[in-house]
Protein backbone atom coordinates (compact mmCIF):
# COMPACT_ATOMS: atom_id res chain seq x y z
CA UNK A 1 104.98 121.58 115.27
CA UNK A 2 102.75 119.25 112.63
CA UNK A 3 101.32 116.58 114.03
CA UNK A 4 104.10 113.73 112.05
CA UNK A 5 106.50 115.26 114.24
CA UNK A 6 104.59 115.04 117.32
CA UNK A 7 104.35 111.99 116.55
CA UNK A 8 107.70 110.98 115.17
CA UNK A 9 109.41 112.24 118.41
CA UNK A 10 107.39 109.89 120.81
CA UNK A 11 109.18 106.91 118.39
CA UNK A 12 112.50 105.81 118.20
CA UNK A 13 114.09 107.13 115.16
CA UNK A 14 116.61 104.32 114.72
CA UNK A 15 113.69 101.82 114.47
CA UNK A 16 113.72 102.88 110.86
CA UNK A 17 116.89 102.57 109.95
CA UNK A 18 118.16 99.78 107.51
CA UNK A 19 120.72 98.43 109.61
CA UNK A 20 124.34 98.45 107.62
CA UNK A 21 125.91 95.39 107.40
CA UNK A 22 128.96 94.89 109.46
CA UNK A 23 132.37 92.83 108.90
CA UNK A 24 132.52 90.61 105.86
CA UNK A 25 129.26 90.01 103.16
CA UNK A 26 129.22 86.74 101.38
CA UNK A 27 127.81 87.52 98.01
CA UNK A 28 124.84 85.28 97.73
CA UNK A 29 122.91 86.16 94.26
CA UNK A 30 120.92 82.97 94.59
CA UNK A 31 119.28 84.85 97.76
CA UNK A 32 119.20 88.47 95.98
CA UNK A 33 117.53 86.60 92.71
CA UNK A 34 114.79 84.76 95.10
CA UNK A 35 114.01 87.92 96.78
CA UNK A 36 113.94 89.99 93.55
CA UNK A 37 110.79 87.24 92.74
CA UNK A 38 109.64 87.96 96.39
CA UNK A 39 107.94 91.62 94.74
CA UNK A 40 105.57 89.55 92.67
CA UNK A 41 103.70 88.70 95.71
CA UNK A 42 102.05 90.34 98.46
CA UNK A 43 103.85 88.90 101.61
CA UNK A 44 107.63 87.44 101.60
CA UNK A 45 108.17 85.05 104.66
CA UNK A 46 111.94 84.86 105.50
CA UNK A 47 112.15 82.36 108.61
CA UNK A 48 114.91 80.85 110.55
CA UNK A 49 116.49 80.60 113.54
CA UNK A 50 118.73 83.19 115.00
CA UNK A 51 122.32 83.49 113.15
CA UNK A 52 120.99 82.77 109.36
CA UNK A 53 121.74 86.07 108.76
CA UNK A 54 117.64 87.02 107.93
CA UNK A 55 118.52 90.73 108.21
CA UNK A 56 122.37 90.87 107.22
CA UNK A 57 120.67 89.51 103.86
CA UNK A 58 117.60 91.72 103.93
CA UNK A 59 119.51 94.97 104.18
CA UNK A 60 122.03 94.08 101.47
CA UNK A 61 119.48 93.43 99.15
CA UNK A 62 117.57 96.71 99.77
CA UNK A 63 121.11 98.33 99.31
CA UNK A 64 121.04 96.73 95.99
CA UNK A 65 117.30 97.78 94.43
CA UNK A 66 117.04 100.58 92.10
CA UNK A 67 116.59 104.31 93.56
CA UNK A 68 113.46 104.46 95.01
CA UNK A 69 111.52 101.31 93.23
CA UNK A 70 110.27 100.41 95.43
CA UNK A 71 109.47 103.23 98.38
CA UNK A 72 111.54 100.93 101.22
CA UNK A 73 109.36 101.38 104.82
CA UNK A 74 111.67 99.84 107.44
CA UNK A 75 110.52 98.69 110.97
CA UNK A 76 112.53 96.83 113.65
CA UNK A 77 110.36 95.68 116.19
CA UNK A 78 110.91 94.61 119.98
CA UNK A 79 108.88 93.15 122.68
CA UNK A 80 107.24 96.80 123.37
CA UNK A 81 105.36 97.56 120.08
CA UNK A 82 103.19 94.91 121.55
CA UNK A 83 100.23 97.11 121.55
CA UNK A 84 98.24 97.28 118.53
CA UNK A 85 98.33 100.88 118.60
CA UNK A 86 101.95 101.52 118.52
CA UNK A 87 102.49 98.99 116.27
CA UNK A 88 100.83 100.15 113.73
CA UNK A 89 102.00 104.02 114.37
CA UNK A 90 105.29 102.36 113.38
CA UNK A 91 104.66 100.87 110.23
CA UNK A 92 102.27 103.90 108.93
CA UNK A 93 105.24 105.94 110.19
CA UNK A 94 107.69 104.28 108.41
CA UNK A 95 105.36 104.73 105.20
CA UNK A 96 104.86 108.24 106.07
CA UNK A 97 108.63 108.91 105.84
CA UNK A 98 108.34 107.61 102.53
CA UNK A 99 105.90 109.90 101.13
CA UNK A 100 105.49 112.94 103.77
CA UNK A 101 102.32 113.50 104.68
CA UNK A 102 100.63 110.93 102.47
CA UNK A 103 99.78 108.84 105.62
CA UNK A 104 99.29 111.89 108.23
CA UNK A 105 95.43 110.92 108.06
CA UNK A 106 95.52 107.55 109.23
CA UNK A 107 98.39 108.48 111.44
CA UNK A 108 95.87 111.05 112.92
CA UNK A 109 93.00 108.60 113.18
CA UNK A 110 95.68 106.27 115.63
CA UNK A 111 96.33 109.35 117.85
CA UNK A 112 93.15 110.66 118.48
CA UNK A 113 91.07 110.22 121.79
CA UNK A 114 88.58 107.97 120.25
CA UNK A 115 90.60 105.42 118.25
CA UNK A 116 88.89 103.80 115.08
CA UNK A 117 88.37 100.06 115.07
CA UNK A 118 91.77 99.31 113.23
CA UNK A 119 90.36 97.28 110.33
CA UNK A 120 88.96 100.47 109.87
CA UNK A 121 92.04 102.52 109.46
CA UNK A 122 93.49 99.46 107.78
CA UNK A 123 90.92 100.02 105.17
CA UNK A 124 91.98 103.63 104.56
CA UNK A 125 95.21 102.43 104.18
CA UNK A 126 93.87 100.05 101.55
CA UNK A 127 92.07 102.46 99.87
CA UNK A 128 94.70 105.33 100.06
CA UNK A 129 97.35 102.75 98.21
CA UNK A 130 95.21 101.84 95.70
CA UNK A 131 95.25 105.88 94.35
CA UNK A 132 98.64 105.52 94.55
CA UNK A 133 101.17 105.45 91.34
CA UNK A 134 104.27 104.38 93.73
CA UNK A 135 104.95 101.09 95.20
CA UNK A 136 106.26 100.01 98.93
CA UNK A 137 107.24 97.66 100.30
CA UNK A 138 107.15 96.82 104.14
CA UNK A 139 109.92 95.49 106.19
CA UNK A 140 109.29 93.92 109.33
CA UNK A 141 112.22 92.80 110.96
CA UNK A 142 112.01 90.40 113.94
CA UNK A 143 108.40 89.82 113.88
CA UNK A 144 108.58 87.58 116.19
CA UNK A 145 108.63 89.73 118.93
CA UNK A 146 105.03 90.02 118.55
CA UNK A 147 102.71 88.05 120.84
CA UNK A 148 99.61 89.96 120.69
CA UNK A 149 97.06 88.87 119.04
CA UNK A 150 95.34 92.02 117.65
CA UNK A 151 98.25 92.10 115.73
CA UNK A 152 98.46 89.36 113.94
CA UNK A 153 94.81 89.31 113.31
CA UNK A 154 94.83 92.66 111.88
CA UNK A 155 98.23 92.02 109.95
CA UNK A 156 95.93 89.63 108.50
CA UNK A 157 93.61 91.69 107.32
CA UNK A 158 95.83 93.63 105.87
CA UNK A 159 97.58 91.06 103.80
CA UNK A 160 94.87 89.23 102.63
CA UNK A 161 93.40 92.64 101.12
CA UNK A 162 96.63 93.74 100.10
CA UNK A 163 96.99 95.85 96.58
CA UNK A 164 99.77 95.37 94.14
CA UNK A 165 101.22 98.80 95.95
CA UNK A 166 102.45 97.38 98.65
CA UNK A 167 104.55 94.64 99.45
CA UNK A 168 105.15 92.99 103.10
CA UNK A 169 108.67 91.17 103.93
CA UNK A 170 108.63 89.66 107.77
CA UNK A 171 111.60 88.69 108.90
CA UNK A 172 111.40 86.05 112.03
CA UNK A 173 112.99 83.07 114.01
CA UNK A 174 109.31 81.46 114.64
CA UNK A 175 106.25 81.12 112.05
CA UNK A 176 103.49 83.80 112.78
CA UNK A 177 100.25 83.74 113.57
CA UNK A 178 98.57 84.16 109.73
CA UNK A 179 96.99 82.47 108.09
CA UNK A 180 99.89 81.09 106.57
CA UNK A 181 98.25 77.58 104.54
CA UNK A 182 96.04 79.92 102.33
CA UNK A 183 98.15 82.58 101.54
CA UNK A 184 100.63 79.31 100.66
CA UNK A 185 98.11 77.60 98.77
CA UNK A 186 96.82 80.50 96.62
CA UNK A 187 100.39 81.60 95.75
CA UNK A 188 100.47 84.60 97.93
CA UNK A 189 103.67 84.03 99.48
CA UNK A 190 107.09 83.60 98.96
CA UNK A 191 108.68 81.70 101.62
CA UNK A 192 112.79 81.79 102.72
CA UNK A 193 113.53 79.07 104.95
CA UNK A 194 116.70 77.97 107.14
CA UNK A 195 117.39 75.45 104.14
CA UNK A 196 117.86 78.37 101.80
CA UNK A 197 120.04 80.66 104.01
CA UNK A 198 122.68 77.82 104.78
CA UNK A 199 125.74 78.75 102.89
CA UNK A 200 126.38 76.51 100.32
CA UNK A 201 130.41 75.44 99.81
CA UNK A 202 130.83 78.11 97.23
CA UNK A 203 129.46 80.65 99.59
CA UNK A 204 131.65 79.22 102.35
CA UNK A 205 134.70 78.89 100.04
CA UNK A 206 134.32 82.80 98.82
CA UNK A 207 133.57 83.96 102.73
CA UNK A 208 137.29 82.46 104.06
CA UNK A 209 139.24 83.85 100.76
CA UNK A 210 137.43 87.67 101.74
CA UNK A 211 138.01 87.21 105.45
CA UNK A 212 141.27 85.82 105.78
CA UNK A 213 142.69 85.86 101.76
CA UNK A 214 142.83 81.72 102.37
CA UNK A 215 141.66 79.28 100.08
CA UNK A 216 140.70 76.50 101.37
CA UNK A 217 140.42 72.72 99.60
CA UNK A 218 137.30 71.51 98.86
CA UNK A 219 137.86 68.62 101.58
CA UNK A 220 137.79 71.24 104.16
CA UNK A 221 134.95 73.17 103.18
CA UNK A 222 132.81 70.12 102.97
CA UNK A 223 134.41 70.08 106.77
CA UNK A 224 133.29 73.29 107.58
CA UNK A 225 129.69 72.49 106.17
CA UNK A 226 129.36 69.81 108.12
CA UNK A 227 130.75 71.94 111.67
CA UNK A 228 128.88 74.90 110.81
CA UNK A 229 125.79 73.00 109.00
CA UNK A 230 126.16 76.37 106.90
CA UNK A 231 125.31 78.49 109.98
CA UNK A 232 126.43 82.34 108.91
CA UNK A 233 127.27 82.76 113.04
CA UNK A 234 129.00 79.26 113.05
CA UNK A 235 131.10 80.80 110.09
CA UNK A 236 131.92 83.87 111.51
CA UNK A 237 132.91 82.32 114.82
CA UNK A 238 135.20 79.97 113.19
CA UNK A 239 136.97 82.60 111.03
CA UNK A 240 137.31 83.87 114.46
């Protein structure tokens, strides 16, 4: 057995999996538009409480990118890839499946009995993408699930010497730990706040005439808007 699938079967597979949206999907081509400007910078921020639908929207927007442009590395995290080490065996993982083998290196550097500082192996990475013709981009889904701070320090790193091949997209309820005012100030980040995943009345108008083939007046769906304050959950539970 190579050593990616040594590795591959200590992980959980279905980590990587773009989840598939369930029930009914507003179409919301605002969002898809905003994130389709998200790949002309290094790090997209999408942040909001829980219920704004941060990954329902994620995954239907990967669904809905060209073939392979770009190489889509999916991770979603919980409270146990709180050690730097597995962490980042994730995310290289999830690259790896990309590209076989074109990661195995740094993989191997994480594995072995002697561990690399991982700025190190983080400049590999660097270094490796910049050879590269293809582009990723890096999903991170629930980020904040991550308390450690190794992590975010060397998530840092990483973004802040990112090259046009790759792309990071974090997906959390709470702000992380980067360095968040720089990135913002030098225009290295789009941001995708609970403000811009409300629903808006068309959005809320279109959801009840898919779920239950009603449309509504526009006095009620200004009601609604005001119930739900454009919630996707508050939606769903009153379709319910």
């Amino acid at each position: 057995m190579n050593v990616p699938m040594v590795i591959y079967s200590q992980l959980l597979a279905t980590k990587f999996f773009v989840p598939v949206p369930s029930g009914t999907l507003i179409s919301r081509p605002r969002l898809t538009a905003l994130l389709d400007e998200s790949l002309k910078y290094p790090l997209t921020l999408i942040s909001a409480p829980a219920g704004f639908g941060k990954t329902m929207l994620l995954s239907a927007w990967v669904q809905s990118l060209p073939a392979n442009h770009p190489l889509v590395a999916w991770v979603s995290l919980d409270e146990e890839d709180n050690g730097p080490q597995l962490f980042w065996t994730y995310a290289l993982s999830a690259l790896d499946q990309q590209q076989p083998e074109r990661f195995t290196p740094l993989l191997k550097y994480l594995q072995s009995p002697q561990t690399p500082p991982l700025t190190h192996v983080l400049t590999l990475l660097i270094n490796l993408l910049v050879e590269s013709t293809d582009h990723f981009m890096l999903i991170l889904d629930d980020y904040h699930v991550i308390t450690e701070q190794q992590i975010h320090t060397t998530l840092s790193y990483l973004v802040e010497h990112l090259p046009s091949q790759l792309h990071i997209v974090l997906a959390t309820r709470t702000d992380p730990l980067l360095p968040l005012s720089q990135l913002r100030a030098c225009g290295q980040m789009l941001e995708v706040r609970t403000d811009q995943l409300r629903c808006t009345a068309e959005e809320i108008s279109a959801f009840f005439k898919q779920r239950k083939g009603i449309q509504f007046p526009d006095k009620t769906i200004q009601n609604v808007m005001a119930r739900t304050e454009g919630w996707l959950v508050g939606l769903q539970l009153l379709a319910l």
